[in-house]
Protein backbone atom coordinates (compact mmCIF):
# COMPACT_ATOMS: atom_id res chain seq x y z
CA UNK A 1 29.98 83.44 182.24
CA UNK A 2 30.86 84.64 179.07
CA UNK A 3 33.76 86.25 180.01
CA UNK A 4 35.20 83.13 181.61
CA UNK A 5 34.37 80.90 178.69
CA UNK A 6 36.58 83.57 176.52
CA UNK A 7 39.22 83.55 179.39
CA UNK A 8 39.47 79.80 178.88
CA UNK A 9 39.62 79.91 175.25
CA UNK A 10 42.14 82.34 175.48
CA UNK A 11 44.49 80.36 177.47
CA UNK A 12 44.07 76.85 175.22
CA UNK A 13 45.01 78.85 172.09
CA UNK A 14 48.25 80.17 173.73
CA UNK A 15 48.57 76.49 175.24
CA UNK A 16 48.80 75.68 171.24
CA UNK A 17 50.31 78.41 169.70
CA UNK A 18 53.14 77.51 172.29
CA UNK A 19 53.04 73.84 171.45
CA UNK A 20 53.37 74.37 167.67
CA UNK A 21 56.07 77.02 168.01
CA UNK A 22 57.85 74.25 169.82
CA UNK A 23 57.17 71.52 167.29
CA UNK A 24 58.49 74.44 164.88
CA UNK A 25 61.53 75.08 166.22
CA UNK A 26 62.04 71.60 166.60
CA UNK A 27 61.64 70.96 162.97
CA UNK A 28 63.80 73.74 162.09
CA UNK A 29 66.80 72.50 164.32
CA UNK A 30 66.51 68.60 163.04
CA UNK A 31 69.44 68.11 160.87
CA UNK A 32 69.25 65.98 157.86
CA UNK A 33 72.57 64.26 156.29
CA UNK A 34 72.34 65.30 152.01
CA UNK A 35 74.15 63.57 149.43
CA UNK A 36 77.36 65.38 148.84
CA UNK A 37 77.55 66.84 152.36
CA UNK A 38 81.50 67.04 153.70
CA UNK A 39 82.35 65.44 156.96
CA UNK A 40 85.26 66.82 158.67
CA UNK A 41 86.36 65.17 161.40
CA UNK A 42 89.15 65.34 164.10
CA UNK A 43 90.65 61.61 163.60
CA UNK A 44 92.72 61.92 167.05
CA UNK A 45 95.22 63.54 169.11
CA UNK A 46 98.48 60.91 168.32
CA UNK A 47 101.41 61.98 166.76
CA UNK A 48 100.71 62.15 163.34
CA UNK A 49 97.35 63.29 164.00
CA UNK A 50 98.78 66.53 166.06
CA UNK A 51 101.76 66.55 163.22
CA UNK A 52 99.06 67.21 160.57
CA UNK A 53 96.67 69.95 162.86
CA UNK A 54 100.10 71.93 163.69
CA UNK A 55 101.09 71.91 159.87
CA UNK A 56 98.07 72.34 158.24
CA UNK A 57 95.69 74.93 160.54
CA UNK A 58 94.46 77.81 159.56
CA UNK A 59 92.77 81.06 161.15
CA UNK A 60 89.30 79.15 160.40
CA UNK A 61 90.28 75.70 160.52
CA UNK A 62 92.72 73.71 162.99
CA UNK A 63 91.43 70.55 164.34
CA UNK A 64 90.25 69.07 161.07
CA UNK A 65 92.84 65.66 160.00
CA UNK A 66 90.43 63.88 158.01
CA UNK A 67 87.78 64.47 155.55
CA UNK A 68 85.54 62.16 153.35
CA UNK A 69 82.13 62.81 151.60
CA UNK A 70 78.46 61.73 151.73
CA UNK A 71 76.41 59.18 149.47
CA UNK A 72 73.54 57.15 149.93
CA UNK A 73 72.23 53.80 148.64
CA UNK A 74 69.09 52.28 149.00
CA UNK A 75 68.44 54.46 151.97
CA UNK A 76 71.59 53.73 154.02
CA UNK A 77 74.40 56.54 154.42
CA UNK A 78 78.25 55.96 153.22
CA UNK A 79 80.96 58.10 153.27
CA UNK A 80 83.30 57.71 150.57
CA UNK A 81 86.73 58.42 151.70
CA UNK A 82 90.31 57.33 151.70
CA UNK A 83 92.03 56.11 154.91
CA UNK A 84 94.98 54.62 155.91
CA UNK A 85 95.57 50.73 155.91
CA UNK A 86 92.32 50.23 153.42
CA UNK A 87 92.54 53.00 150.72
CA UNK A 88 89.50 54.25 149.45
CA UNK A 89 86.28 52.88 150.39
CA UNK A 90 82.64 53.55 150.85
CA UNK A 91 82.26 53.09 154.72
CA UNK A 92 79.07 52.94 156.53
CA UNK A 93 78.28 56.61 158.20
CA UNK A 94 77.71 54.91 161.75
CA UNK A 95 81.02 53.42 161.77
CA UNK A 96 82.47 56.11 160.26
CA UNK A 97 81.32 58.60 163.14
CA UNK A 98 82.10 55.90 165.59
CA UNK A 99 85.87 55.97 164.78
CA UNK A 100 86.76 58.44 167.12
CA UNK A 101 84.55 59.77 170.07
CA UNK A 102 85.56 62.71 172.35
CA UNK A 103 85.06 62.10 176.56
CA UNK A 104 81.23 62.39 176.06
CA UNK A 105 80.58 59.54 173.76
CA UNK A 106 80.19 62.70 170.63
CA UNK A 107 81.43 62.16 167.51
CA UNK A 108 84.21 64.84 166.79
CA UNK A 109 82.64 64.84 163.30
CA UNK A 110 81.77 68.47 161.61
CA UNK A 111 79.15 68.15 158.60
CA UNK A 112 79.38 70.94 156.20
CA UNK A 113 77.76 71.35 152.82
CA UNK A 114 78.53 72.77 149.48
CA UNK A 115 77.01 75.91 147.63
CA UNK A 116 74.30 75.11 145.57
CA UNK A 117 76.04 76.11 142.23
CA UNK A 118 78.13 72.58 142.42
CA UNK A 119 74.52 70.51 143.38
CA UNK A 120 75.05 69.67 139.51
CA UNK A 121 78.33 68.23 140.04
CA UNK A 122 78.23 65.80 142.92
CA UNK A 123 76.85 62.71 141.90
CA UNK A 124 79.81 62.73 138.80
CA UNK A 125 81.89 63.75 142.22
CA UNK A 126 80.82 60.33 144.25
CA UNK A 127 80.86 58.49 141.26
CA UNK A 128 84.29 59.70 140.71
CA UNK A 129 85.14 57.98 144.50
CA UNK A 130 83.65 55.08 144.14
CA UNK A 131 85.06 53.87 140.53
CA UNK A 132 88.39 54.10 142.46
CA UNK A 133 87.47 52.16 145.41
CA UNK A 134 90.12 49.95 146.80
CA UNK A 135 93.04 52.05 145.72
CA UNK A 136 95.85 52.79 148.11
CA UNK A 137 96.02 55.16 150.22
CA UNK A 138 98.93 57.94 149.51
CA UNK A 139 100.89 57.40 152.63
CA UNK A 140 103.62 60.26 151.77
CA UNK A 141 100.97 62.71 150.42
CA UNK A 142 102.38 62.93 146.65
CA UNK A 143 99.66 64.61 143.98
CA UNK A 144 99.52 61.34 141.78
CA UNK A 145 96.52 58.80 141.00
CA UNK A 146 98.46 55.73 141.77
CA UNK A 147 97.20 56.18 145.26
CA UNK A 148 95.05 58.95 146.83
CA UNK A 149 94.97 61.00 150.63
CA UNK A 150 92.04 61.80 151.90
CA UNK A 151 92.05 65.48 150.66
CA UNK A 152 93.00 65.12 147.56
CA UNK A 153 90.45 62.33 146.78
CA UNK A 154 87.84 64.64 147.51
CA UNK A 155 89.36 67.53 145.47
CA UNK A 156 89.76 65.66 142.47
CA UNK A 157 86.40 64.11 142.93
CA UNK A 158 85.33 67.69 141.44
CA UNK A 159 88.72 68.84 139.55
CA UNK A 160 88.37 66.06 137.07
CA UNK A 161 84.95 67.60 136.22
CA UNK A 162 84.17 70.36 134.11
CA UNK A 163 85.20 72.98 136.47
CA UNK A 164 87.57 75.94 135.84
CA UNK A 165 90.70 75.73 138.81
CA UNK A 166 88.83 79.40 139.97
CA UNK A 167 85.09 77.95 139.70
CA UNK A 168 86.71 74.30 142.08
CA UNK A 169 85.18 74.81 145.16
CA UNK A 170 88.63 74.13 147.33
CA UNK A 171 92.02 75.27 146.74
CA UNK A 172 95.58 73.89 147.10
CA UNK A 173 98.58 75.31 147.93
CA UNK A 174 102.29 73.94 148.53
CA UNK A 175 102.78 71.62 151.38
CA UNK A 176 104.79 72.46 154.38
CA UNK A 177 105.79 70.26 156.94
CA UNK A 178 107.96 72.76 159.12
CA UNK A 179 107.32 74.07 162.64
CA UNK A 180 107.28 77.71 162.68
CA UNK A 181 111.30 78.16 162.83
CA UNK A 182 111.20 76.93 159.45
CA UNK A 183 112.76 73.39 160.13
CA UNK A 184 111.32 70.33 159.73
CA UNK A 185 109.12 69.24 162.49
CA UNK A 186 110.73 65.95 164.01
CA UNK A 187 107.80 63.71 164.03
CA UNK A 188 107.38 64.69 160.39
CA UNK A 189 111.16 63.71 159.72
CA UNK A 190 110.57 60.19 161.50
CA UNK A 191 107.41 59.93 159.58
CA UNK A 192 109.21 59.99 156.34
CA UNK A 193 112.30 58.45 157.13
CA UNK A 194 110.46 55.18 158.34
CA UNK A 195 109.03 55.35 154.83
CA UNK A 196 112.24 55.44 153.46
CA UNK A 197 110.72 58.87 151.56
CA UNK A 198 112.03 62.65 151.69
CA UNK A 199 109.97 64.80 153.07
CA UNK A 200 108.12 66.66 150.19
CA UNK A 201 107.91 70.14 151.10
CA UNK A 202 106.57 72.73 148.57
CA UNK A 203 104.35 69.99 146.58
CA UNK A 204 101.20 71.15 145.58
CA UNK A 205 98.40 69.62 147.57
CA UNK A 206 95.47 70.48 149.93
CA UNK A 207 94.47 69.13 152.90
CA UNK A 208 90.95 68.72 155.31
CA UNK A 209 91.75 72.21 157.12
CA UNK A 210 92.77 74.26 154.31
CA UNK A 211 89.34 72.60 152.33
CA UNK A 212 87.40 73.14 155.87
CA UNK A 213 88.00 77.28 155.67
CA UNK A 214 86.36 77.01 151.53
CA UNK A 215 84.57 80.29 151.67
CA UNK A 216 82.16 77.76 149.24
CA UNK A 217 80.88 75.41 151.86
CA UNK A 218 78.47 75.94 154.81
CA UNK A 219 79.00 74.02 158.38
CA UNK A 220 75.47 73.14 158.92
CA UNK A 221 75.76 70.65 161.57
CA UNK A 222 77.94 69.43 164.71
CA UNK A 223 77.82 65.69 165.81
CA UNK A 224 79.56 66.95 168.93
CA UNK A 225 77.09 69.46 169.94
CA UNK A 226 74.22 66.55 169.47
């Protein structure tokens, strides 16, 4: 009798050991948006969409054509970003990760966050963002503050802090347009000559793939793989 009484009690502690190891791993695997985090996100496959990937990928980074940055206010989510047609703005996260779905209904949205050494330095960064809310967006991708691309918003959101150029947590480099024959690629040249704008290759400038391979930010979660 004993024995069987043991037996039994044996069995309902694995039945909760089991349970709670479940509930644990569950835990562990719920993400959690954080003010600050970056959202990278794959805004299409049109032909300035492509036009950026093909110019801009790198060996860790080549889908990425758009990238803003978290906030919250009285508990509701915002990314702070700078788009075309509106210019900067604080958008809602849900419509923000509705903007552009793959064939499952997923987000093609990529959340990564920042080392801890610039914790200090992000709500000066959002604050930076939304000051300059309803500014126009930088169309030709010049490095002025008369209008702002979606990259460079976000790097100067911490360059115009007090951050040394090797303690910024992205980098920038000159701007290429060309294919890999070195010649312009065409939809870049009817990009800029609808603009009425030369092209301006070799300008200093970043954009979200070169800031998506930061060996300073963690991708912690995947709205695609939800």
């Amino acid at each position: 009798m004993m024995h069987k009484i043991l037996k039994s009690s044996i069995g309902t502690l694995l039945t909760i050991l089991v349970l709670l190891s479940c509930n644990t791993d569950k835990k562990k695997k719920e993400f959690k948006l954080q003010q600050g985090d970056l959202l990278f996100q794959n805004t299409g496959t049109d032909e300035i969409d492509n036009a950026i990937k093909d110019v801009t990928a790198t060996s860790k980074a080549k889908n990425y054509s758009h990238v803003g940055i978290a906030m919250q206010e009285d508990d509701k989510w915002f990314v702070v970003e700078a788009i075309p047609k509106i210019g900067i703005s604080k958008t809602p996260i849900t419509e923000f990760l509705n903007r552009n779905k793959n064939k499952q209904d997923k987000s093609q949205t990529t959340v990564a966050r920042l080392d801890s050494m610039y914790q200090p330095y992000i709500s000066k960064a959002i604050n930076y963002g939304i000051e300059r809310i309803g500014i126009p967006y930088d169309a030709v991708f010049l490095w002025d503050d008369t209008s702002y691309y979606c990259s460079e918003l976000v790097y100067k959101m911490f360059s115009s802090q007090n951050l040394s150029k090797e303690d910024l947590p992205f980098l920038t480099h000159p701007m290429t347009f060309n294919d890999k024959s070195g010649k312009p690629m065409a939809s870049w040249v009817k990009y800029y000559e609808v603009r009425n704008q030369p092209i301006p290759e070799g300008i200093e400038g970043t954009n979200p793939n070169l800031m998506a391979s930061s060996s300073k930010i963690t991708f912690v979660h995947d709205y695609e793989k939800e």
